[in-house]
N, C-alpha and C. Protein backbone atom coordinates (compact mmCIF):
# COMPACT_ATOMS: atom_id res chain seq x y z
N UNK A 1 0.81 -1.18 0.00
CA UNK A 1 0.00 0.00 0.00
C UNK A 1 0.87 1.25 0.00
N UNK A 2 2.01 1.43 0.89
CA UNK A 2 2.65 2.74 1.22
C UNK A 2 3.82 2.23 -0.52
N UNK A 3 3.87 1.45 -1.31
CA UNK A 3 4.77 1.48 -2.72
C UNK A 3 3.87 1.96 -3.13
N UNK A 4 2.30 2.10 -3.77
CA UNK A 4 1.18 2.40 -4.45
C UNK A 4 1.44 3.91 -4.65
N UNK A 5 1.20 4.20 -3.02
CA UNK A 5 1.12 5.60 -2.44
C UNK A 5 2.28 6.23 -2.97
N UNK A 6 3.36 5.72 -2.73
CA UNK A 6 4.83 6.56 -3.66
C UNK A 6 5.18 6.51 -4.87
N UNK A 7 4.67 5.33 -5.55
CA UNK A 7 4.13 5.30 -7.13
C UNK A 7 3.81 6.58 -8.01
N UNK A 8 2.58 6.62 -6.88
CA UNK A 8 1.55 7.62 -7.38
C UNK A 8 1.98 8.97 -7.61
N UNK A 9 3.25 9.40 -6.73
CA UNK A 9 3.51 10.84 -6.43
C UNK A 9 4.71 11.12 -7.36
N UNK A 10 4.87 11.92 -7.86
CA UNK A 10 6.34 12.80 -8.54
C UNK A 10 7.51 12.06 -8.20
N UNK A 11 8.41 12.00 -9.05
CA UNK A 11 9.77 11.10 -8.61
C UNK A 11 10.48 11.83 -7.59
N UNK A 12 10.51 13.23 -8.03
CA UNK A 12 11.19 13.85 -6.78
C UNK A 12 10.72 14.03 -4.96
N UNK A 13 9.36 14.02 -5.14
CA UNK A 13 8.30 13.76 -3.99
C UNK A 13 8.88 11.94 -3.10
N UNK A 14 8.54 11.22 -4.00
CA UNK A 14 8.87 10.08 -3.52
C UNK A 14 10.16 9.20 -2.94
N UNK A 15 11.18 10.03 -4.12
CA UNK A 15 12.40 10.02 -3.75
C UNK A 15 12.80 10.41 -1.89
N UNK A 16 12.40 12.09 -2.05
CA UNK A 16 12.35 12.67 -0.68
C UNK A 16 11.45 11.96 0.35
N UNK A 17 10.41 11.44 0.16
CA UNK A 17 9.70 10.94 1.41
C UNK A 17 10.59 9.64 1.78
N UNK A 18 10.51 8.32 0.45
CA UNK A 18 11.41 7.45 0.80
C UNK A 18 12.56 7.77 1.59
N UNK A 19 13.52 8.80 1.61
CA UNK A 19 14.21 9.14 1.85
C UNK A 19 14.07 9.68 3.48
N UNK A 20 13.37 10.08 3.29
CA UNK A 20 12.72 10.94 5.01
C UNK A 20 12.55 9.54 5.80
N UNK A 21 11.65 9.21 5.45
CA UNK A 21 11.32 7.77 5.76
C UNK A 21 12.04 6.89 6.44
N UNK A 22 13.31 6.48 5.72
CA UNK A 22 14.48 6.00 6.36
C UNK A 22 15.02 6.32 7.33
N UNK A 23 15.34 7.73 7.38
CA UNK A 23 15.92 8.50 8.21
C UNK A 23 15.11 8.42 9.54
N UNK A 24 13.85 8.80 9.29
CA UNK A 24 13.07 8.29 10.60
C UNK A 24 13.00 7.15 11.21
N UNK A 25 12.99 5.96 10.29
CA UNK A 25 12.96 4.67 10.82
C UNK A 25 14.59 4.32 11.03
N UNK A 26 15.71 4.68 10.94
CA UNK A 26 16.98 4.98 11.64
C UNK A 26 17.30 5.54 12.94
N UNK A 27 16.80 6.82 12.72
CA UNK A 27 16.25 7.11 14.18
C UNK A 27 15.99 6.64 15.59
N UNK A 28 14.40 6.41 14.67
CA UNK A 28 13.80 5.37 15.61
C UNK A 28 14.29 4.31 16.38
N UNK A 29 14.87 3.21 15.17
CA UNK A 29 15.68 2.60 15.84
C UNK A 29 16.82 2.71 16.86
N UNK A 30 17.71 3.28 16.82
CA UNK A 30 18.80 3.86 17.11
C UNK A 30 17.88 4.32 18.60
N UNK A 31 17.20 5.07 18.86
CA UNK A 31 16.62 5.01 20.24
C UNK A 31 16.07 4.13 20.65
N UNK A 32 15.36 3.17 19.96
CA UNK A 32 14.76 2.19 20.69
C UNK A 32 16.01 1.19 21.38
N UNK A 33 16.88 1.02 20.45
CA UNK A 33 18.56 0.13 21.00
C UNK A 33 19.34 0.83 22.09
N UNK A 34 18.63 2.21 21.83
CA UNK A 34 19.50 2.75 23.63
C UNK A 34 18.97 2.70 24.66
N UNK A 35 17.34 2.80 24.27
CA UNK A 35 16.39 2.70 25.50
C UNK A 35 16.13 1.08 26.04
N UNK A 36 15.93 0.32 25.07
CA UNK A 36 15.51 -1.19 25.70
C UNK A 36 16.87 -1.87 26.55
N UNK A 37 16.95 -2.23 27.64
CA UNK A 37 18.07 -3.39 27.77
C UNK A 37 17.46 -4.81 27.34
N UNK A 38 16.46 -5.24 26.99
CA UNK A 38 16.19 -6.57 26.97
C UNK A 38 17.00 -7.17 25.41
N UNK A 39 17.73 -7.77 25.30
CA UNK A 39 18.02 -7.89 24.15
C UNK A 39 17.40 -8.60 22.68
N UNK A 40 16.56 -9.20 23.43
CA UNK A 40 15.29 -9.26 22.27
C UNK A 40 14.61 -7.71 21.44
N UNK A 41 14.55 -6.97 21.89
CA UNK A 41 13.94 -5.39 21.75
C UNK A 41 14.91 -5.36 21.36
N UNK A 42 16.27 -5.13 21.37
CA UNK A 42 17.36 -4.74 20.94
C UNK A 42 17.56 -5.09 19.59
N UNK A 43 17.22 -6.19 19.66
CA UNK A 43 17.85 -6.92 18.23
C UNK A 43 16.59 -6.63 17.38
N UNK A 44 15.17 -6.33 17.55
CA UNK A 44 14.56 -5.76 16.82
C UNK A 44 14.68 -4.29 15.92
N UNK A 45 15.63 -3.60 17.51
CA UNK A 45 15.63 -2.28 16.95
C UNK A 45 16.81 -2.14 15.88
N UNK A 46 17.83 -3.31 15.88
CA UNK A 46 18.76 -3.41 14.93
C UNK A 46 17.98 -3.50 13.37
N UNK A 47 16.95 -4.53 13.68
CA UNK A 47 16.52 -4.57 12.46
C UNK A 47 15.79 -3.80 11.83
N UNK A 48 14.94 -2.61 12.58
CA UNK A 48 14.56 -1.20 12.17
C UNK A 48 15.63 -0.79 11.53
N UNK A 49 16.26 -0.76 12.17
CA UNK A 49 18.18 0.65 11.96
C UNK A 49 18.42 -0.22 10.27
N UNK A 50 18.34 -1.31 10.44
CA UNK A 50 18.65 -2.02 8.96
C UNK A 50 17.54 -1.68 8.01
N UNK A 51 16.03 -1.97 8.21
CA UNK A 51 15.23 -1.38 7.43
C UNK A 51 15.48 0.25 6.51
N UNK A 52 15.68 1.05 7.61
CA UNK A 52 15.91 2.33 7.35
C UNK A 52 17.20 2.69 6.36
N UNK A 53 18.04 2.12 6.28
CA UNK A 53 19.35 1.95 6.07
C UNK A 53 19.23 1.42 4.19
N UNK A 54 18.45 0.21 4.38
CA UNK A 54 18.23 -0.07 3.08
C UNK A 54 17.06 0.85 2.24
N UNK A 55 16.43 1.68 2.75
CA UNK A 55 15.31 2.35 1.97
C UNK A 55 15.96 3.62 1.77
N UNK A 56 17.21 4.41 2.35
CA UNK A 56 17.88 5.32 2.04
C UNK A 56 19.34 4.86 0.90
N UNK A 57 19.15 3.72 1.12
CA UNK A 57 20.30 3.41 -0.37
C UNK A 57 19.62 3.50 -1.13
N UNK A 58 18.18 2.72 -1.51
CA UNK A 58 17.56 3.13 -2.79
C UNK A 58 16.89 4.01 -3.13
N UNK A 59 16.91 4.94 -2.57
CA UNK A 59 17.04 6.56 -2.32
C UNK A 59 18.18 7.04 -3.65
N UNK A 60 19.27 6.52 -3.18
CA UNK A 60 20.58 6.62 -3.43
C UNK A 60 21.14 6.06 -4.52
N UNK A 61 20.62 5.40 -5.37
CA UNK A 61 20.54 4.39 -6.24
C UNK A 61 20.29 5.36 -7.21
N UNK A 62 18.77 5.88 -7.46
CA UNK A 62 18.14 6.50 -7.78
C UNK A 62 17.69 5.74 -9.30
N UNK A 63 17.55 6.17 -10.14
CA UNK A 63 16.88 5.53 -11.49
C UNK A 63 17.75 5.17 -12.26
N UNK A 64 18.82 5.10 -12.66
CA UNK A 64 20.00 4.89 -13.13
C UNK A 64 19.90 3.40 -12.90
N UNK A 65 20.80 3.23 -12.19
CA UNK A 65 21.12 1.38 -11.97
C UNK A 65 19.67 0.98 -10.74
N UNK A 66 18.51 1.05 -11.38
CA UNK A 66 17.47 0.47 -10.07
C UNK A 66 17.77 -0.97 -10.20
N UNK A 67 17.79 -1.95 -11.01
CA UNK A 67 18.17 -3.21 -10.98
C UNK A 67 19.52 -3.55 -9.96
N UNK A 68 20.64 -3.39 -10.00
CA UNK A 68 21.67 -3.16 -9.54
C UNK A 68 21.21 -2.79 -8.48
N UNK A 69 20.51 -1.99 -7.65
CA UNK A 69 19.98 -1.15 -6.40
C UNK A 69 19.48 -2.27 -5.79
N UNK A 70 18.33 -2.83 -6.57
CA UNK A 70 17.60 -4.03 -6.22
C UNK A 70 17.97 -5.20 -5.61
N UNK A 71 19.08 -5.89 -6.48
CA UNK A 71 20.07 -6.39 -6.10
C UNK A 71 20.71 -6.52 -4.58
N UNK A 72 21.12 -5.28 -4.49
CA UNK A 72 22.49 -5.20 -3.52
C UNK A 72 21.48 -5.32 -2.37
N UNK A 73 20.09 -4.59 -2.52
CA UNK A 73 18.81 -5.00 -1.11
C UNK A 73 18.21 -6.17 -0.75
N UNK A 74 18.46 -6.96 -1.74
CA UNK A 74 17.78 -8.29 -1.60
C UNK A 74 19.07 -8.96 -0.81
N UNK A 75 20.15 -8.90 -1.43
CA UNK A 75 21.64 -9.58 -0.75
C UNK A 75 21.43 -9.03 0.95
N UNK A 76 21.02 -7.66 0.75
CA UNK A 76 21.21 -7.36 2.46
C UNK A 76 20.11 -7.97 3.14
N UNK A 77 18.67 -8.40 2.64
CA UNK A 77 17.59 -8.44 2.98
C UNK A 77 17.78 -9.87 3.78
N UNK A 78 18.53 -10.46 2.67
CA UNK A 78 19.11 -12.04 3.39
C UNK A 78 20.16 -12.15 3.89
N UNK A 79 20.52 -11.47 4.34
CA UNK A 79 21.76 -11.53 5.32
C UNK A 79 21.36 -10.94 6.46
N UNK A 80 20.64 -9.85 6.31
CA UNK A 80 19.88 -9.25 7.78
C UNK A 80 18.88 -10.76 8.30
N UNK A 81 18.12 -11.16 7.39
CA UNK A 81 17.09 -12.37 7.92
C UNK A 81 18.23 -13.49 8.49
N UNK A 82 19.26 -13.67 8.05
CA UNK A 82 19.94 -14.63 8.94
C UNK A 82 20.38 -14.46 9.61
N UNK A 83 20.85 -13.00 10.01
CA UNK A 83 21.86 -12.33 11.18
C UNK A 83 20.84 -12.52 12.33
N UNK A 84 19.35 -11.85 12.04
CA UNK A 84 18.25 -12.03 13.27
C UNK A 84 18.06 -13.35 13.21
N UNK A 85 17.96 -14.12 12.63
CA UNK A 85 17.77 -16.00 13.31
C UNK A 85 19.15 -16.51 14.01
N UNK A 86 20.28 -15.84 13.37
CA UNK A 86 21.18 -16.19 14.53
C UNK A 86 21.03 -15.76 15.92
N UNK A 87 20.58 -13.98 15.72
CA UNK A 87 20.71 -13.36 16.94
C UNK A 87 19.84 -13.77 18.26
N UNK A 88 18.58 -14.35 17.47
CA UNK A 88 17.52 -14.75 17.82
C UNK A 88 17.80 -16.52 19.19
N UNK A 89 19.06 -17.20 17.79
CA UNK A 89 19.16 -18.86 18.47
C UNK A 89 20.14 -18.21 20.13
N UNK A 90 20.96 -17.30 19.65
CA UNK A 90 21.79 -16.69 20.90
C UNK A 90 21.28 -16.05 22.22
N UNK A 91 20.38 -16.00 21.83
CA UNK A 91 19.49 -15.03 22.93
C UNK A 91 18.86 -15.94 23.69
N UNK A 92 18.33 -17.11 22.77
CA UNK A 92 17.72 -17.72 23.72
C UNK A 92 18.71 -19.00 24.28
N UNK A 93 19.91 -18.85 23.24
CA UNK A 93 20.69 -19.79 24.61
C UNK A 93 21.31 -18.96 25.78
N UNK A 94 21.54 -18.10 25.60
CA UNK A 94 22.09 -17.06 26.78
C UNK A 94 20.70 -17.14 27.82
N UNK A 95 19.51 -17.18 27.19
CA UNK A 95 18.30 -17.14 28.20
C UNK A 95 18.60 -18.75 28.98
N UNK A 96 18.61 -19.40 28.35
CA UNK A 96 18.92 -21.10 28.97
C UNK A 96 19.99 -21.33 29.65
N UNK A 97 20.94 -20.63 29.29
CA UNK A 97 22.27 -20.75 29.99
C UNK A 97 22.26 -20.19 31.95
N UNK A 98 21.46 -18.83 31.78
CA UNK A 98 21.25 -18.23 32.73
C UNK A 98 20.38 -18.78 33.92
N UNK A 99 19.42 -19.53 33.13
CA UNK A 99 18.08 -20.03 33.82
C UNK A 99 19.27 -21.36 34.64
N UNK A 100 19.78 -21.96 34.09
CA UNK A 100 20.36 -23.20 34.54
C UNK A 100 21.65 -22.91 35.44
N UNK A 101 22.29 -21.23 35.39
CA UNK A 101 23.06 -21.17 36.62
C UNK A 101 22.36 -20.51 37.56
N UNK A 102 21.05 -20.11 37.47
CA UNK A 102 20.25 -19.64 38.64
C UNK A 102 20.17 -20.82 39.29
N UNK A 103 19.16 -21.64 38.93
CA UNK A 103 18.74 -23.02 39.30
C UNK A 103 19.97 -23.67 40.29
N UNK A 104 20.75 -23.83 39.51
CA UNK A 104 22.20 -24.40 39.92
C UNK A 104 22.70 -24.07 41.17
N UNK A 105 22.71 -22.19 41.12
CA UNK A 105 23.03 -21.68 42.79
C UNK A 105 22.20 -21.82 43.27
N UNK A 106 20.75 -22.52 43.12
CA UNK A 106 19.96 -22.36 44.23
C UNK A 106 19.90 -23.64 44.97
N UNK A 107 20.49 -24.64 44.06
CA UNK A 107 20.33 -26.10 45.06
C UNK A 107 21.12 -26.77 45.63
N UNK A 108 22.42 -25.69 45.77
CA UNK A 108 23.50 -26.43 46.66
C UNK A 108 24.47 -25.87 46.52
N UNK A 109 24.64 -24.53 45.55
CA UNK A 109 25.82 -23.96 45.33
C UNK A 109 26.54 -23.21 46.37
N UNK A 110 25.54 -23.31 47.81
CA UNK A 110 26.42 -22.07 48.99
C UNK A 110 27.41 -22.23 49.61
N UNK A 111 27.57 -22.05 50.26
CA UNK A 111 28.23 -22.20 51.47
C UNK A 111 27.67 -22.59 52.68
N UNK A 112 28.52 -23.84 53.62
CA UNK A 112 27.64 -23.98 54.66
C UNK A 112 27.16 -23.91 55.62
């Protein structure tokens, strides 16, 4: 719906909003990764900061090489999707890891 919507408008219009766009959703991110400690939120807001990031290259691209533009976003598109399923398997072993040295100090680890 929001490609339709920028379709529709002047190249230079669309260019600039795409462009705005990014920048906001960069932003955004970028505060949400300072404000959250949970690192789940975190690693979301990475992937905002990446969203934003790729909609200001093809900004940047511009009409010239859009194929080529296309390209180089799809390469990042899948490399960001695997970076978050890694970040994703890590998080939750760091969550498992933690749970099992809580547990651990609680059933005999003291002193006596």
């Amino acid at each position: 719906m929001l490609a339709t919507a920028l379709a529709d408008m002047p190249a230079s219009d669309s260019i600039a909003a795409t462009r705005w766009s990014g920048q906001v959703l960069v932003g955004l991110g970028l505060w949400a990764f300072a404000l959250h400690r949970h690192l789940l939120r975190r690693l979301l807001a990475f992937n905002i900061i990446g969203t934003g990031i790729f909609l200001v290259l093809m900004t940047l691209v511009g009409e010239a090489a859009t194929a080529a533009g296309h390209g180089l976003v799809m390469t990042g598109l899948m490399v960001a999707l695997l970076g978050t399923v890694l970040g994703a398997l890590l998080i939750r072993r760091l969550d498992t890891l933690d749970a099992q040295r809580v547990v651990g100090s609680e059933s005999g680890g003291g002193a006596p």
